[in-house]
C-alpha atoms as a PDB file:
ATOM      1  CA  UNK A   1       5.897 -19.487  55.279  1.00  0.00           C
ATOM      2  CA  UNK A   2       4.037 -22.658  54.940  1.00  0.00           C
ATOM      3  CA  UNK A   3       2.709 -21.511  51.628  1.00  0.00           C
ATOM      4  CA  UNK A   4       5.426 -21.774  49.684  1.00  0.00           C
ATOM      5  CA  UNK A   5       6.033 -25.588  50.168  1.00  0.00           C
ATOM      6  CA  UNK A   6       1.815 -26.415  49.884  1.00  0.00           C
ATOM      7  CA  UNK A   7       2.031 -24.488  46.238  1.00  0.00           C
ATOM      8  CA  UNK A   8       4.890 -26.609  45.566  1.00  0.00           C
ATOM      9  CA  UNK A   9       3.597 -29.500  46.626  1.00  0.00           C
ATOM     10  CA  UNK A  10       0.260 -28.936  44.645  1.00  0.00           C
ATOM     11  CA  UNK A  11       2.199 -28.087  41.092  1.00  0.00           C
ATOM     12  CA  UNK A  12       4.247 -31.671  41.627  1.00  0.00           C
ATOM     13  CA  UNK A  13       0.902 -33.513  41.597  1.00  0.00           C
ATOM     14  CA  UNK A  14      -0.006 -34.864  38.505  1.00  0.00           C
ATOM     15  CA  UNK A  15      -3.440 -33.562  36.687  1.00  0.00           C
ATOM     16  CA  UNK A  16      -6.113 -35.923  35.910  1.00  0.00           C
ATOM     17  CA  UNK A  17      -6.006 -37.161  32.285  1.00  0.00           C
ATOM     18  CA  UNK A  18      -8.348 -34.711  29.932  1.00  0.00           C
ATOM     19  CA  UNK A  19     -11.726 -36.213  28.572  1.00  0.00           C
ATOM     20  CA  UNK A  20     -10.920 -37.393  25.076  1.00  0.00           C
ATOM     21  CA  UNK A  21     -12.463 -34.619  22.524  1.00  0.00           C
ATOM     22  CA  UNK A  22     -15.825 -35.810  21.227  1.00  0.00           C
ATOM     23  CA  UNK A  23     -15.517 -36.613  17.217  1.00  0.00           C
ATOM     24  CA  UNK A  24     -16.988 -34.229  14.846  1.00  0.00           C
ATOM     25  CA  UNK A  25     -18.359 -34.899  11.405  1.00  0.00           C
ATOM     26  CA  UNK A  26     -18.438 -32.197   8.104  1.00  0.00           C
ATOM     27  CA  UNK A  27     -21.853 -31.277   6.543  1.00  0.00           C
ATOM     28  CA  UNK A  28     -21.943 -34.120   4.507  1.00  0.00           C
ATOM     29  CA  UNK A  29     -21.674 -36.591   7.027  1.00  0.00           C
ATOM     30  CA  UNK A  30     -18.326 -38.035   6.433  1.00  0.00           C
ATOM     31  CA  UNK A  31     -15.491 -37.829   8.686  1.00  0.00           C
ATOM     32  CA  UNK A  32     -12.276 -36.132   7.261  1.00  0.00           C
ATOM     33  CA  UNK A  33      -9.134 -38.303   8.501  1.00  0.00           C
ATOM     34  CA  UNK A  34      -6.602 -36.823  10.782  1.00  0.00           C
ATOM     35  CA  UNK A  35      -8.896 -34.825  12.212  1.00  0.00           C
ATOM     36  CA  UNK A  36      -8.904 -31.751   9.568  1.00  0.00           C
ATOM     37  CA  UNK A  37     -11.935 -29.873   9.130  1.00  0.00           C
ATOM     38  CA  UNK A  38     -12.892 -28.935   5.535  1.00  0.00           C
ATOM     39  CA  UNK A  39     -11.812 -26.231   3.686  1.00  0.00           C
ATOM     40  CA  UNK A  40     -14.557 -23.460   3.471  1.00  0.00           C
ATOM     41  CA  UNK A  41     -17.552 -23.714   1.422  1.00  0.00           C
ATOM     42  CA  UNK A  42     -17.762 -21.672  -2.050  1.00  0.00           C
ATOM     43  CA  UNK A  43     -19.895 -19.154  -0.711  1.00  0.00           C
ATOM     44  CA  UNK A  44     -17.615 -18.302   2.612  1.00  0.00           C
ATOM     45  CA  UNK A  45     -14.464 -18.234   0.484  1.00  0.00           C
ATOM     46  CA  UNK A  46     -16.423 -15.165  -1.666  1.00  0.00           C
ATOM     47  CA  UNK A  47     -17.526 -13.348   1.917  1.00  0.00           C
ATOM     48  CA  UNK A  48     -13.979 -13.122   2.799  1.00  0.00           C
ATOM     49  CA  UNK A  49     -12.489 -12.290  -0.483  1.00  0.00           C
ATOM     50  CA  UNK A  50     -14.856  -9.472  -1.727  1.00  0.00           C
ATOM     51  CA  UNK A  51     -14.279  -7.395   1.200  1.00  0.00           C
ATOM     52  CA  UNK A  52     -10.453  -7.362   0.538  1.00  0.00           C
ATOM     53  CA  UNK A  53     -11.456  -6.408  -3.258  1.00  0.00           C
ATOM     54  CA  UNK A  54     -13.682  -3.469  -2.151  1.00  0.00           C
ATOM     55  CA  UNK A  55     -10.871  -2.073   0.033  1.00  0.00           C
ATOM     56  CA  UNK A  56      -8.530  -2.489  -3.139  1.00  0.00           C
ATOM     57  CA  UNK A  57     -10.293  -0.875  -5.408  1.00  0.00           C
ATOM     58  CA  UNK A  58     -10.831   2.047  -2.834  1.00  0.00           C
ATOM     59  CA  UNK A  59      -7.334   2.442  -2.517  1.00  0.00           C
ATOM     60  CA  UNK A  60      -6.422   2.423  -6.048  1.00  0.00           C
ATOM     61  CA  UNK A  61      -9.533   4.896  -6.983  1.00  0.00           C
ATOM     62  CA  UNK A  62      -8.175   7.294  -3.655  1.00  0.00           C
ATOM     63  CA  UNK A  63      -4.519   7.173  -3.773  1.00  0.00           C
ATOM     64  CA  UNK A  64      -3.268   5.864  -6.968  1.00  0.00           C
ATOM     65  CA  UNK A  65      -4.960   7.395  -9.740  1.00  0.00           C
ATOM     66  CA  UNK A  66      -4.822  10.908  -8.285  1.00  0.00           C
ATOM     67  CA  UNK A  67      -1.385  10.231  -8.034  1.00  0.00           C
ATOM     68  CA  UNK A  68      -0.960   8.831 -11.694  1.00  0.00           C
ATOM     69  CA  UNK A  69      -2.945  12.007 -13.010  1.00  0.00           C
ATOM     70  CA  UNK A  70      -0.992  13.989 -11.463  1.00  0.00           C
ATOM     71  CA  UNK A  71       2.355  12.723 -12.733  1.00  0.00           C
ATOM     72  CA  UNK A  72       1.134  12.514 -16.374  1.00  0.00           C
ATOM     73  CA  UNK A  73       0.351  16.535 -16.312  1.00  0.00           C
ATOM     74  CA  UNK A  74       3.969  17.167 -14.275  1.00  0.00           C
ATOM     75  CA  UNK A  75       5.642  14.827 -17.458  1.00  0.00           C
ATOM     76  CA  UNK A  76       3.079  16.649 -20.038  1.00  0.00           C
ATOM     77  CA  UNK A  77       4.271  20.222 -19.033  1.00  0.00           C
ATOM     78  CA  UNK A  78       7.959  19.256 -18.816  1.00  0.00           C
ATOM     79  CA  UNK A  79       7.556  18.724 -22.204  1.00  0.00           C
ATOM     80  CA  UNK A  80       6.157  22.156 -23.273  1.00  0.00           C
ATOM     81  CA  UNK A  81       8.665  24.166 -21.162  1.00  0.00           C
ATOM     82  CA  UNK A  82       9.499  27.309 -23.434  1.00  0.00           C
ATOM     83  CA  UNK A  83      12.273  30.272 -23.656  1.00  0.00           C
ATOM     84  CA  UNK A  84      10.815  32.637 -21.407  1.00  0.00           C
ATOM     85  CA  UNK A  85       8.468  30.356 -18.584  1.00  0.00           C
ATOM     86  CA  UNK A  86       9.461  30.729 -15.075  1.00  0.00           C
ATOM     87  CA  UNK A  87      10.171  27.529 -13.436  1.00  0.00           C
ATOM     88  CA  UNK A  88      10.734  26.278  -9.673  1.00  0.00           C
ATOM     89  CA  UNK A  89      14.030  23.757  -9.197  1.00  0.00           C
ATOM     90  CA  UNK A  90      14.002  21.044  -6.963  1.00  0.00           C
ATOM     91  CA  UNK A  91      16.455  22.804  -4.708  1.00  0.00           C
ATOM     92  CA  UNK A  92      14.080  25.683  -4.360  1.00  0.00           C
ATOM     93  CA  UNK A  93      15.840  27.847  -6.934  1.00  0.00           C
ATOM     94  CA  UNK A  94      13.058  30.136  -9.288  1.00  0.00           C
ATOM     95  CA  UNK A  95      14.488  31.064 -12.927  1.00  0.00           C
ATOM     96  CA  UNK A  96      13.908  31.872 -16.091  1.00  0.00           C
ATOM     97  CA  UNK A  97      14.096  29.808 -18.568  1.00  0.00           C
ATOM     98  CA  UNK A  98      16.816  31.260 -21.533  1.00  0.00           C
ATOM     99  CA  UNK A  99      17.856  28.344 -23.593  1.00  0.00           C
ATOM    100  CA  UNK A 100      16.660  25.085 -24.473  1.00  0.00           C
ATOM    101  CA  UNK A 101      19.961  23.143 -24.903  1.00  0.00           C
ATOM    102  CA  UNK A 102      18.602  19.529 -26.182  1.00  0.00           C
ATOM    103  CA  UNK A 103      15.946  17.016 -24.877  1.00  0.00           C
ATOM    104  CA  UNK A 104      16.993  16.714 -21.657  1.00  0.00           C
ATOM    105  CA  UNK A 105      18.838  20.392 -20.346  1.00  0.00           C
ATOM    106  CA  UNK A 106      17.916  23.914 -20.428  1.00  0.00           C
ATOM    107  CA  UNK A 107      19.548  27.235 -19.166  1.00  0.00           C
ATOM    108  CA  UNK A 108      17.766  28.909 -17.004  1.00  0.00           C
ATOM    109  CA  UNK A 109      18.428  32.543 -15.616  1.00  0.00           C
ATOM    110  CA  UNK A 110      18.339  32.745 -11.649  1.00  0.00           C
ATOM    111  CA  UNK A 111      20.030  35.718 -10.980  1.00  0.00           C
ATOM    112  CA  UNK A 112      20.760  39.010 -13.692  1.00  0.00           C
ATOM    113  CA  UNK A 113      24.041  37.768 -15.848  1.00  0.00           C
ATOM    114  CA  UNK A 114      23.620  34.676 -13.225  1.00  0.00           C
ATOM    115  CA  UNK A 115      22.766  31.480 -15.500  1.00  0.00           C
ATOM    116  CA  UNK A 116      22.895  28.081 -14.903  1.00  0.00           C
ATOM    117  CA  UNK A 117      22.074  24.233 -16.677  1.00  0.00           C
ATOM    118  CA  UNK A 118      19.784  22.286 -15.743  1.00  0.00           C
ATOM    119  CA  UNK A 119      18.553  18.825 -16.143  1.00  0.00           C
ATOM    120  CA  UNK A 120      14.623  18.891 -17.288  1.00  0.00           C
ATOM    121  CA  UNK A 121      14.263  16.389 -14.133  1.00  0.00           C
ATOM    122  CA  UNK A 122      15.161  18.616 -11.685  1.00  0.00           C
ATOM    123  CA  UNK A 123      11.871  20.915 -12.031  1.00  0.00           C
ATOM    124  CA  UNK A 124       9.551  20.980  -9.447  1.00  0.00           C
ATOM    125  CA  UNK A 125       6.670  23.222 -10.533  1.00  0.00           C
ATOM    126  CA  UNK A 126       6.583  25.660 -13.926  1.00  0.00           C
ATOM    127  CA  UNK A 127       5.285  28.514 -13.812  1.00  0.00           C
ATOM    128  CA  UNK A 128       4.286  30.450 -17.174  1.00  0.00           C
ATOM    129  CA  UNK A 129       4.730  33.693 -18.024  1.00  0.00           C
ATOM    130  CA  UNK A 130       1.614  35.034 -17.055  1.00  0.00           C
ATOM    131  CA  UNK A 131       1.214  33.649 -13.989  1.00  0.00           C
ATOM    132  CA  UNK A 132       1.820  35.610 -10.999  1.00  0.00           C
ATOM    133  CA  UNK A 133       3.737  34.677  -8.263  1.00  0.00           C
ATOM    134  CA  UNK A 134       2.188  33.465  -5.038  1.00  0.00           C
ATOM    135  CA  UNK A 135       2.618  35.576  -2.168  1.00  0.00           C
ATOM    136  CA  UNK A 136       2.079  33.819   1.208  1.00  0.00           C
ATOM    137  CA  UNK A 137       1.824  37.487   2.922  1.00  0.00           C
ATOM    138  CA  UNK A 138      -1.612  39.274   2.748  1.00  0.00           C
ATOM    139  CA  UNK A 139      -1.588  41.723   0.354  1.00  0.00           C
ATOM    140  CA  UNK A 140      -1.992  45.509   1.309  1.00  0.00           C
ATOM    141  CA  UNK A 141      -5.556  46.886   0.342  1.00  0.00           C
END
């Protein structure tokens, strides 16, 4: 139990005083006042910078323009739904389309004698009349 009260003893002792810090001096020779070193040189500033750039421009060439593309053909084939294309709603619903009410709203068919309005914005995925339906089960050959 003597331990206890020799740590204690040895925190309550005051630490010698640290050497003072010798003083530094910038590239050119000249001491900057309070101590500041100087700001990075032109050539450091552009090896820290163009990496960040790179990464950038890999992002926006991965992620965003796919993405971009993508949305420009959705918006381009909202436009050119017709009487007759089979569509997919966002809630999962597949119709026909039967009407073309105005800009924004068609009818679509979901159901036989079953119709319903929608709102052009709530397609998912069109699918034309020729296209066939995608089965998920193998088909039997």
């Amino acid at each position: 139990m003597k331990l206890i009260p020799e740590a204690m003893a040895q925190t309550e002792q005051t630490p010698a005083p640290a050497a003072p810090a010798p003083k530094t001096t910038t590239s050119t020779g000249a001491q900057q006042p309070g101590g500041a070193d100087a700001p990075p040189s032109l050539p450091d500033l552009f090896a820290q910078i163009v990496p960040v750039l790179v990464i950038i421009g890999i992002v926006y060439i991965i992620v965003i323009r796919p993405q971009q593309r993508k949305q420009k053909e959705q918006l381009s084939q909202l436009k050119n739904i017709r009487r007759g294309d089979t569509v997919v709603t966002t809630s999962g619903f597949i119709g026909k389309v039967t009407k073309i009410v105005d800009d924004n709203e068609f009818e679509i068919e979901l159901a036989p004698n079953f119709r319903s309005r929608m709102l052009r914005s709530a397609i998912t995925e069109i699918r034309t009349k020729g296209e066939p339906v995608r089965d998920a089960s193998p088909s039997k050959s």
